[in-house]
PDB file of N, CA and C in Angstrom:
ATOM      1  N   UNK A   1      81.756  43.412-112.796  1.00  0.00           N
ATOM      2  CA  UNK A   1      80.501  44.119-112.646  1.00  0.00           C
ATOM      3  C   UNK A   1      80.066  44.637-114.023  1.00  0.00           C
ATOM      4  N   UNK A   2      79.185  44.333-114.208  1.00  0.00           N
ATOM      5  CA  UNK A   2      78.336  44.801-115.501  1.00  0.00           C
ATOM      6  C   UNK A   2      78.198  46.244-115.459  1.00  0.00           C
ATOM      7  N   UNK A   3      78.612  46.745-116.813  1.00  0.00           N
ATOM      8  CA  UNK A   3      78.430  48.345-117.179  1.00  0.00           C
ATOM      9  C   UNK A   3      77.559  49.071-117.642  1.00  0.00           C
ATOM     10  N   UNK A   4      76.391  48.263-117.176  1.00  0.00           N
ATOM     11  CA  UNK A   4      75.346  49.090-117.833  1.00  0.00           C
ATOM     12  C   UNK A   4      74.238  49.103-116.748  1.00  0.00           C
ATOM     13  N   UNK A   5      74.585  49.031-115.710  1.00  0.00           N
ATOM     14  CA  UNK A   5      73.501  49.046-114.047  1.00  0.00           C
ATOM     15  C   UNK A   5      72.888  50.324-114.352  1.00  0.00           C
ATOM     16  N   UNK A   6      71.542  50.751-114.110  1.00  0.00           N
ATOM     17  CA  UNK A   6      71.069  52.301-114.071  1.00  0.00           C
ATOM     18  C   UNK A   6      71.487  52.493-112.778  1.00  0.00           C
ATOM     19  N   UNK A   7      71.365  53.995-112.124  1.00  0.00           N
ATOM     20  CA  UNK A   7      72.165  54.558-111.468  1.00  0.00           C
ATOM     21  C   UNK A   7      70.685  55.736-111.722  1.00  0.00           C
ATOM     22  N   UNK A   8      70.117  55.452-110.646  1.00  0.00           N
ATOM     23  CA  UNK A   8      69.000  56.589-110.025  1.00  0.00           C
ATOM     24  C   UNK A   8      69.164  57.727-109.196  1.00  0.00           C
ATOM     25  N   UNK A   9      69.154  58.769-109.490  1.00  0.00           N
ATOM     26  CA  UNK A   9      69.763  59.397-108.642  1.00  0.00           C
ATOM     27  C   UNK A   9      68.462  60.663-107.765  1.00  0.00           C
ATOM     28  N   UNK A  10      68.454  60.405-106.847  1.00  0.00           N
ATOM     29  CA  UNK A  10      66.873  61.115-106.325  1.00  0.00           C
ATOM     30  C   UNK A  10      66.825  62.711-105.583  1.00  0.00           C
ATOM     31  N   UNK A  11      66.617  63.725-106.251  1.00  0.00           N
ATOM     32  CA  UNK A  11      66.989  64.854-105.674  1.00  0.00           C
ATOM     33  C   UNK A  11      64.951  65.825-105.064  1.00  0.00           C
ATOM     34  N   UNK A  12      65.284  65.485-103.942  1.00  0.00           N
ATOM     35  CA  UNK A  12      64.205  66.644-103.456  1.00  0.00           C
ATOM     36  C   UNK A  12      63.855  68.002-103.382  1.00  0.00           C
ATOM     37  N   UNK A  13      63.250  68.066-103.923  1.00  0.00           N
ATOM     38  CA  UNK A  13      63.657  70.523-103.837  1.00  0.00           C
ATOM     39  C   UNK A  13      61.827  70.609-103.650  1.00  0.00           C
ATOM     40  N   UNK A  14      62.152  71.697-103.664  1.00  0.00           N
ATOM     41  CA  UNK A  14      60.859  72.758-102.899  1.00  0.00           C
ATOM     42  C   UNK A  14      61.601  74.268-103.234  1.00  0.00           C
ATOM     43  N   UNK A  15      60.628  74.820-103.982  1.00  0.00           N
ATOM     44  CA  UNK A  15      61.048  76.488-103.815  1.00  0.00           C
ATOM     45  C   UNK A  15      62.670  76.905-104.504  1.00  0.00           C
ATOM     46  N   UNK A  16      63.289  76.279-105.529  1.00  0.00           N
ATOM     47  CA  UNK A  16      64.707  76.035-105.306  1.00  0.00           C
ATOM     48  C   UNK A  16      65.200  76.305-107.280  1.00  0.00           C
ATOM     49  N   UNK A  17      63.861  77.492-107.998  1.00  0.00           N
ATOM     50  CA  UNK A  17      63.894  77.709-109.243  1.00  0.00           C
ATOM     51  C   UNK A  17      65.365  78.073-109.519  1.00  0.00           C
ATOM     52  N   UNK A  18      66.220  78.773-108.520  1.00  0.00           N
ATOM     53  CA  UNK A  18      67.316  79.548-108.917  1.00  0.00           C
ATOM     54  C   UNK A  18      68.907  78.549-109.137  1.00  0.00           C
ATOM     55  N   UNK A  19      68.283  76.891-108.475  1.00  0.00           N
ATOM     56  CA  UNK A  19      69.539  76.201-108.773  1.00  0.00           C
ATOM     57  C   UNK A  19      68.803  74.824-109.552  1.00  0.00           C
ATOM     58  N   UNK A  20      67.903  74.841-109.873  1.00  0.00           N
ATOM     59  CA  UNK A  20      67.119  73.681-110.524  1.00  0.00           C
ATOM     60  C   UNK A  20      67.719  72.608-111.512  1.00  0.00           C
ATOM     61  N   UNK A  21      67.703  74.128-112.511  1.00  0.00           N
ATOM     62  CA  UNK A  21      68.107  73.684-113.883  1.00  0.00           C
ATOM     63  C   UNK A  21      69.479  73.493-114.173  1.00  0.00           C
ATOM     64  N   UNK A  22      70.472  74.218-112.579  1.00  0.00           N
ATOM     65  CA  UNK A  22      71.929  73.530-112.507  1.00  0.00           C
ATOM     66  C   UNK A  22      72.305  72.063-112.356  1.00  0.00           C
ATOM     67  N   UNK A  23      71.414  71.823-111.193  1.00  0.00           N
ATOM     68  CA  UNK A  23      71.181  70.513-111.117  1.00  0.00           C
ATOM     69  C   UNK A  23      70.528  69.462-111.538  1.00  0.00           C
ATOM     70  N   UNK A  24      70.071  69.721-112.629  1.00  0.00           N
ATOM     71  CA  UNK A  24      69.554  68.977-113.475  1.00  0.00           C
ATOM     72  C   UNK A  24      70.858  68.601-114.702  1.00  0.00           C
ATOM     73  N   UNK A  25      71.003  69.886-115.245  1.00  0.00           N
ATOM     74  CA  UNK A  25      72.459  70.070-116.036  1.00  0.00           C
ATOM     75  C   UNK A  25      73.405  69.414-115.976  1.00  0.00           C
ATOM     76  N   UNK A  26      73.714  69.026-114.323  1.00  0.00           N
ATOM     77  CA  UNK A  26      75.127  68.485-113.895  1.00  0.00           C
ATOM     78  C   UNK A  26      74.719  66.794-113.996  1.00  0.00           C
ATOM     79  N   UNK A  27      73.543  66.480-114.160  1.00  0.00           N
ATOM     80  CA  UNK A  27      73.117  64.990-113.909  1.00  0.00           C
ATOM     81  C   UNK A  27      73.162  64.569-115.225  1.00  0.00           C
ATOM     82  N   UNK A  28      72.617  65.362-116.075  1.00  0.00           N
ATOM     83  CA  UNK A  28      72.647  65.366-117.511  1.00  0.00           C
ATOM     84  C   UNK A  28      73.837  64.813-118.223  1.00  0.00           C
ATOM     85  N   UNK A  29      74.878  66.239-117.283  1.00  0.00           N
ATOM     86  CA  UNK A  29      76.494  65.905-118.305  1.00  0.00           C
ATOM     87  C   UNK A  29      77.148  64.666-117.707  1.00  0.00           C
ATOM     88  N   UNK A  30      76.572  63.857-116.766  1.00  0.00           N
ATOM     89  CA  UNK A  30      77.518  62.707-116.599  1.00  0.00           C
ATOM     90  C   UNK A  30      78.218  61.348-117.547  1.00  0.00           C
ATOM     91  N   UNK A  31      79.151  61.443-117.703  1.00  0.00           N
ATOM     92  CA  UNK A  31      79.389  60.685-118.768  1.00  0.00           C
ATOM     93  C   UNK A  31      78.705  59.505-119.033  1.00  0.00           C
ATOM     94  N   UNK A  32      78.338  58.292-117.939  1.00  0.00           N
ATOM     95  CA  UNK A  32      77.877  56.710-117.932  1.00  0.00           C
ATOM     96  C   UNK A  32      76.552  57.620-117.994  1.00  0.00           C
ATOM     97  N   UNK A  33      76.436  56.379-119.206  1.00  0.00           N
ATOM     98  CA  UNK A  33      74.733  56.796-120.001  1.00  0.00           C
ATOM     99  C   UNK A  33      73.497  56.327-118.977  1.00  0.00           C
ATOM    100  N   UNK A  34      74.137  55.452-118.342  1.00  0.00           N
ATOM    101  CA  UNK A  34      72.718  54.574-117.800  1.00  0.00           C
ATOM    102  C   UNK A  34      72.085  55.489-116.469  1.00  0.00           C
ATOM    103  N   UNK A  35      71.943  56.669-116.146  1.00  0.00           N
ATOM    104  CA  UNK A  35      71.482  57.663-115.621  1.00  0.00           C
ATOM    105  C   UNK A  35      70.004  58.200-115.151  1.00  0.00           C
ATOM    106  N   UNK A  36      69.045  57.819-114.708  1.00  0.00           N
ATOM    107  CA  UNK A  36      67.792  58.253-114.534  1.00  0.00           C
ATOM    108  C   UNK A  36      67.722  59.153-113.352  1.00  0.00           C
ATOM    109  N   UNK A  37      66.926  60.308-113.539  1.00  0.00           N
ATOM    110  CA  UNK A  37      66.937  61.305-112.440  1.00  0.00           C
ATOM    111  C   UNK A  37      66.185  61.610-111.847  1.00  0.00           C
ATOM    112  N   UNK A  38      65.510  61.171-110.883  1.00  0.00           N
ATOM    113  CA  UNK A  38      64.082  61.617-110.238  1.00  0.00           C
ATOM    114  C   UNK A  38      63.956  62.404-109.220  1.00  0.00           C
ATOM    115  N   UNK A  39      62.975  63.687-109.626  1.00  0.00           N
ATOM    116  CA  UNK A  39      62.840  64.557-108.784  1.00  0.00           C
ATOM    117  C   UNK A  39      61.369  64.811-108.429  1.00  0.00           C
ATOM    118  N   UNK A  40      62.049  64.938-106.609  1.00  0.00           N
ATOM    119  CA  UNK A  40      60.605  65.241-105.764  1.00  0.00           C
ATOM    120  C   UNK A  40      60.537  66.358-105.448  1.00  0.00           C
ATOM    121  N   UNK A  41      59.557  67.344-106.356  1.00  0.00           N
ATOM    122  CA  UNK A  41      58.955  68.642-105.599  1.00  0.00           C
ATOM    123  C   UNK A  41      58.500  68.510-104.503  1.00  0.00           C
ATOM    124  N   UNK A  42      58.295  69.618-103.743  1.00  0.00           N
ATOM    125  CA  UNK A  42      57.386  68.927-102.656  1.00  0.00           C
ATOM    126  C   UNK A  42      56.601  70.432-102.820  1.00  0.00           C
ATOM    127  N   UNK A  43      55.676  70.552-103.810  1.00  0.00           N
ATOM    128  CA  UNK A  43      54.686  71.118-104.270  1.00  0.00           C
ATOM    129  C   UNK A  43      55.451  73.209-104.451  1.00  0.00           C
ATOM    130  N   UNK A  44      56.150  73.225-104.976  1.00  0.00           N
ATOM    131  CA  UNK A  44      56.748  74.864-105.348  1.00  0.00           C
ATOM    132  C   UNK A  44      55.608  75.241-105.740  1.00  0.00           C
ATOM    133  N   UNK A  45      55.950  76.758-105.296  1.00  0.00           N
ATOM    134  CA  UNK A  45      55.497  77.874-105.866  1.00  0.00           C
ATOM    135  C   UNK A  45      56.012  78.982-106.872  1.00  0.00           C
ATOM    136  N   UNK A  46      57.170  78.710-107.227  1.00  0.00           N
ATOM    137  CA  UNK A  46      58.150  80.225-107.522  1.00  0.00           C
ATOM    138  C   UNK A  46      58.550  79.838-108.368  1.00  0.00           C
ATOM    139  N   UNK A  47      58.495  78.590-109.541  1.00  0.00           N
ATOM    140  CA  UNK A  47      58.427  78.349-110.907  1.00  0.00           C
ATOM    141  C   UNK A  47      59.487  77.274-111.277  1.00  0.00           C
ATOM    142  N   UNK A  48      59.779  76.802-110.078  1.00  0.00           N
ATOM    143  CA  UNK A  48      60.683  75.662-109.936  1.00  0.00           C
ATOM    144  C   UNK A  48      60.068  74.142-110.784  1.00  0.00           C
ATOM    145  N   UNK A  49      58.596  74.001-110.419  1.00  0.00           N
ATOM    146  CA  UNK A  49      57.515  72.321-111.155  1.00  0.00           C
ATOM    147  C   UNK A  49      58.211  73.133-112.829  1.00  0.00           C
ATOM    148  N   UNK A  50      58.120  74.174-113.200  1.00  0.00           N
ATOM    149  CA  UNK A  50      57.977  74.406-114.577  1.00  0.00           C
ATOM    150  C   UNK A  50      59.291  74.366-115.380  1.00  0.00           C
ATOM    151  N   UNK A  51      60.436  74.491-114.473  1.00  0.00           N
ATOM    152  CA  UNK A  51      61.200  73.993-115.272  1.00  0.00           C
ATOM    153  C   UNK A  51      61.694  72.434-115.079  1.00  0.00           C
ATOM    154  N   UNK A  52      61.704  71.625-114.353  1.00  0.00           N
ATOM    155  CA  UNK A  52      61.519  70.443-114.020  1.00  0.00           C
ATOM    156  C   UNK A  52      60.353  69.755-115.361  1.00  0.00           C
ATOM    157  N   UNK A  53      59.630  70.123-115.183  1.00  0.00           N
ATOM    158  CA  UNK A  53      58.401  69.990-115.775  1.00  0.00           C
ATOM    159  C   UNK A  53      59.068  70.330-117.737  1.00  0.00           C
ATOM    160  N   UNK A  54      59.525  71.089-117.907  1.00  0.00           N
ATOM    161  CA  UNK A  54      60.624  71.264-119.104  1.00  0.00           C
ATOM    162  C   UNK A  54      61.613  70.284-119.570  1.00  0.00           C
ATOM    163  N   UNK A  55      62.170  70.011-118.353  1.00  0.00           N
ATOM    164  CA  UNK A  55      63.795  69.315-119.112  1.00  0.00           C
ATOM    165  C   UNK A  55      62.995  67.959-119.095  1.00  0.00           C
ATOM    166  N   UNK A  56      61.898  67.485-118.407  1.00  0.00           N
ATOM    167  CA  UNK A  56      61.236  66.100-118.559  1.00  0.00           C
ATOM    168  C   UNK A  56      60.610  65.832-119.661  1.00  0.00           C
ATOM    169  N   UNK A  57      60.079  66.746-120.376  1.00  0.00           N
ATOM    170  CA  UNK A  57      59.464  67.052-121.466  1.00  0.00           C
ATOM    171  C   UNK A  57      60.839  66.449-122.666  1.00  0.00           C
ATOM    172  N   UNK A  58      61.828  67.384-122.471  1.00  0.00           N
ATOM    173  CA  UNK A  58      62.288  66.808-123.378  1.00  0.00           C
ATOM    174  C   UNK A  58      63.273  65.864-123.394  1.00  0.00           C
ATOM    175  N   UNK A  59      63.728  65.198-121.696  1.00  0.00           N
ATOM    176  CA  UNK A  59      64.647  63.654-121.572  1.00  0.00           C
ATOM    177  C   UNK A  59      63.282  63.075-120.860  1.00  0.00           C
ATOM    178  N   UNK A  60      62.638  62.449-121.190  1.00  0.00           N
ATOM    179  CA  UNK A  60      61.495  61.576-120.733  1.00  0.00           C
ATOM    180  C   UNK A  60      62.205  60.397-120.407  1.00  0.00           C
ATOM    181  N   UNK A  61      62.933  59.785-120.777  1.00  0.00           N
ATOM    182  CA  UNK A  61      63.527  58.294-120.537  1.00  0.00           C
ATOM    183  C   UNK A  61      64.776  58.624-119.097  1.00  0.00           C
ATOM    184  N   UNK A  62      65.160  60.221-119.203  1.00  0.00           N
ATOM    185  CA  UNK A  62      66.423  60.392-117.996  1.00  0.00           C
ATOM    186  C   UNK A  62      65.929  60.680-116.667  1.00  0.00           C
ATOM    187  N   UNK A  63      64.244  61.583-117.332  1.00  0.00           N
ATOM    188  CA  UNK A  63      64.318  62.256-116.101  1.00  0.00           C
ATOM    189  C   UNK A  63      62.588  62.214-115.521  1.00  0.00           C
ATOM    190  N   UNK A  64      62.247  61.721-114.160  1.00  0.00           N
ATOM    191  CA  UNK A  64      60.892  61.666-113.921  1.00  0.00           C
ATOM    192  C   UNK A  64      60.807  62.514-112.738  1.00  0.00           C
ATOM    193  N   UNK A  65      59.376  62.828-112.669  1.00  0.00           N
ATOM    194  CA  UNK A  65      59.536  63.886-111.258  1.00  0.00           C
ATOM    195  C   UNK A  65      57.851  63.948-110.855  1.00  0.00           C
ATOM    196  N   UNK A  66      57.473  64.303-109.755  1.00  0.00           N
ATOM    197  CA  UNK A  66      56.511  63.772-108.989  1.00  0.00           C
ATOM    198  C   UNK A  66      56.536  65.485-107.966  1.00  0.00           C
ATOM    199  N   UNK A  67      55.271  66.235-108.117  1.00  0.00           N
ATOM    200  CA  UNK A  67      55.149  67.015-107.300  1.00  0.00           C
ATOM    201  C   UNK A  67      54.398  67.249-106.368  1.00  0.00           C
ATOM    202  N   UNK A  68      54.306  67.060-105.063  1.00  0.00           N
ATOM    203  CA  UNK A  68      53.160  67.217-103.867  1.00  0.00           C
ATOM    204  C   UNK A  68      53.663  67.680-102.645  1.00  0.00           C
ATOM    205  N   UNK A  69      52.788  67.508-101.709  1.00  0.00           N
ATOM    206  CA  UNK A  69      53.283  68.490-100.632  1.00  0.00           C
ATOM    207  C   UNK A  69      53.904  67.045 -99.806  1.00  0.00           C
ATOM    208  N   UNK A  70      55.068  67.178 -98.952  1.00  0.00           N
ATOM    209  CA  UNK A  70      55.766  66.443 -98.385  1.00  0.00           C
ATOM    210  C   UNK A  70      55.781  66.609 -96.635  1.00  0.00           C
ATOM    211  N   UNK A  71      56.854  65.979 -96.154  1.00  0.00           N
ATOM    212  CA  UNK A  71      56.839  66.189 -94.945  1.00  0.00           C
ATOM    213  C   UNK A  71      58.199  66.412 -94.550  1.00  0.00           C
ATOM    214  N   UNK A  72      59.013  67.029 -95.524  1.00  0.00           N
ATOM    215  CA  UNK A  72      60.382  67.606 -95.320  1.00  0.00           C
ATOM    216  C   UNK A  72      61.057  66.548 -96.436  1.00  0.00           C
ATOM    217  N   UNK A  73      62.581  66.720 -96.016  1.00  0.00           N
ATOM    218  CA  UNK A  73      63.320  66.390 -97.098  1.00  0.00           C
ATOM    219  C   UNK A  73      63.259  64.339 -97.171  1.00  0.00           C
ATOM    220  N   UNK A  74      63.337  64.172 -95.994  1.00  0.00           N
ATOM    221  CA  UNK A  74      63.670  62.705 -95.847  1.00  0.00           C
ATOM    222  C   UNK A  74      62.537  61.902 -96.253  1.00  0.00           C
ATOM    223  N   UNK A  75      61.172  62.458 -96.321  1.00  0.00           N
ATOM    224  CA  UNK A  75      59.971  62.352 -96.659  1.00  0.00           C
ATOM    225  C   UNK A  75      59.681  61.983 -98.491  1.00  0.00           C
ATOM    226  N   UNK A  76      60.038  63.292 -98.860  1.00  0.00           N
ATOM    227  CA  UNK A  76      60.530  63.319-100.389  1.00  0.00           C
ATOM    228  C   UNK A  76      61.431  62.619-100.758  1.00  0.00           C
ATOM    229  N   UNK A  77      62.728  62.291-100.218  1.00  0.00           N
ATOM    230  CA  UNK A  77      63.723  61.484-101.148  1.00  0.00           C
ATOM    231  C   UNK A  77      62.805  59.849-100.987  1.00  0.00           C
ATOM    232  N   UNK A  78      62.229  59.516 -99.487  1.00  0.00           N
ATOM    233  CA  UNK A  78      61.514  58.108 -99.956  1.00  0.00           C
ATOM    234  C   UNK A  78      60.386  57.893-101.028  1.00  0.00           C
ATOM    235  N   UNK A  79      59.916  59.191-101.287  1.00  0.00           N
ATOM    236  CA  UNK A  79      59.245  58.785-102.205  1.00  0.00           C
ATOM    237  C   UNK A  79      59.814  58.452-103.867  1.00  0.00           C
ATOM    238  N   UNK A  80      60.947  59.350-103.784  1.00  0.00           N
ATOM    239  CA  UNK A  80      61.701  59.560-105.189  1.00  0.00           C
ATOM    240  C   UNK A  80      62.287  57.898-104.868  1.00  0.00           C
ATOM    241  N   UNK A  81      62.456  57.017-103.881  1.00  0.00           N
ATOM    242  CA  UNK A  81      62.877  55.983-104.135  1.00  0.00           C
ATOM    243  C   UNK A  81      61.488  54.566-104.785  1.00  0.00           C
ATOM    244  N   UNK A  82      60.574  55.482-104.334  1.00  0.00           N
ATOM    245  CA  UNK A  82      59.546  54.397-104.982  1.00  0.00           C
ATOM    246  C   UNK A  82      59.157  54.731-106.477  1.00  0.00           C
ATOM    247  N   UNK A  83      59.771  55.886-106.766  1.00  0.00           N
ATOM    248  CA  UNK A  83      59.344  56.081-107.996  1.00  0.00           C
ATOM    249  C   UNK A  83      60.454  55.593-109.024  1.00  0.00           C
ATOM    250  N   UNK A  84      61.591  55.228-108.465  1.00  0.00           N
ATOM    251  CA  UNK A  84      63.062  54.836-109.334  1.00  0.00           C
ATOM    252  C   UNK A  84      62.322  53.918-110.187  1.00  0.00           C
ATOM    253  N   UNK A  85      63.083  53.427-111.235  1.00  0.00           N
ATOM    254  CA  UNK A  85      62.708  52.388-112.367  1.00  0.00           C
ATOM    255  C   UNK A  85      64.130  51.468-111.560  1.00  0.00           C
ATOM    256  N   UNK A  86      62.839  49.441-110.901  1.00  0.00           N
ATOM    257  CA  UNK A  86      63.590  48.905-110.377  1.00  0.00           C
ATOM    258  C   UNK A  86      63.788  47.454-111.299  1.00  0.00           C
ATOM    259  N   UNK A  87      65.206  46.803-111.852  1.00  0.00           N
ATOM    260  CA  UNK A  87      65.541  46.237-112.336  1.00  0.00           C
ATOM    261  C   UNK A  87      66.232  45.166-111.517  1.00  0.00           C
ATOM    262  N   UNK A  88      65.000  43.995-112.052  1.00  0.00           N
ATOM    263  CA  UNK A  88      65.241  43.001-111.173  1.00  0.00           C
ATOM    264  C   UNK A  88      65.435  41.795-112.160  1.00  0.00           C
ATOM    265  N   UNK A  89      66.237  41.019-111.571  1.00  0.00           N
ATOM    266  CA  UNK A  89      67.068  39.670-112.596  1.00  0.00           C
ATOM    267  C   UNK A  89      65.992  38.651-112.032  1.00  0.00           C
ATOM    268  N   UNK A  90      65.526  37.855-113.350  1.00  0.00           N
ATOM    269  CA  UNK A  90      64.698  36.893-113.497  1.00  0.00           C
ATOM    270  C   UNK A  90      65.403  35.492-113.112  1.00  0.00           C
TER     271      UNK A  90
END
């Protein structure tokens, strides 16, 4: 198996400023580089888009994120799957 597969990993939050930037952190420190992280707000209020909105700013290539109003969690992670970067063999 080839070692360099990306590895998307899709996390949904809403309202969730107080563990955000943990979980962003922990996706960050994973050792295998090939890592992209996409996160679905599903439209916060309490300052959660702004730090999201931060760490994207400055890993643009690790980390993408998409904020709107959803229809719960299972709702949001399908969308974080259409937003993955998909790598397909020619």
């Amino acid at each position: 198996m080839p070692n360099n597969l990306l590895v998307s990993i899709v996390t949904p939050v809403r309202n969730d400023r107080k563990y955000i930037a943990r979980c962003i952190q922990s996706v960050l420190l994973q050792e295998y580089p090939h890592i992209e992280h996409v996160i679905v707000d599903g439209a916060s209020t309490d300052g959660t888009l702004d730090i999201i909105s931060n760490y994207s700013k400055k890993f643009p290539q690790r980390i993408r994120f998409i904020s709107e109003p959803d229809n719960g969690g299972a709702d949001a992670w399908n969308k974080g799957l259409k937003k993955r970067t998909v790598i397909q063999k020619i």
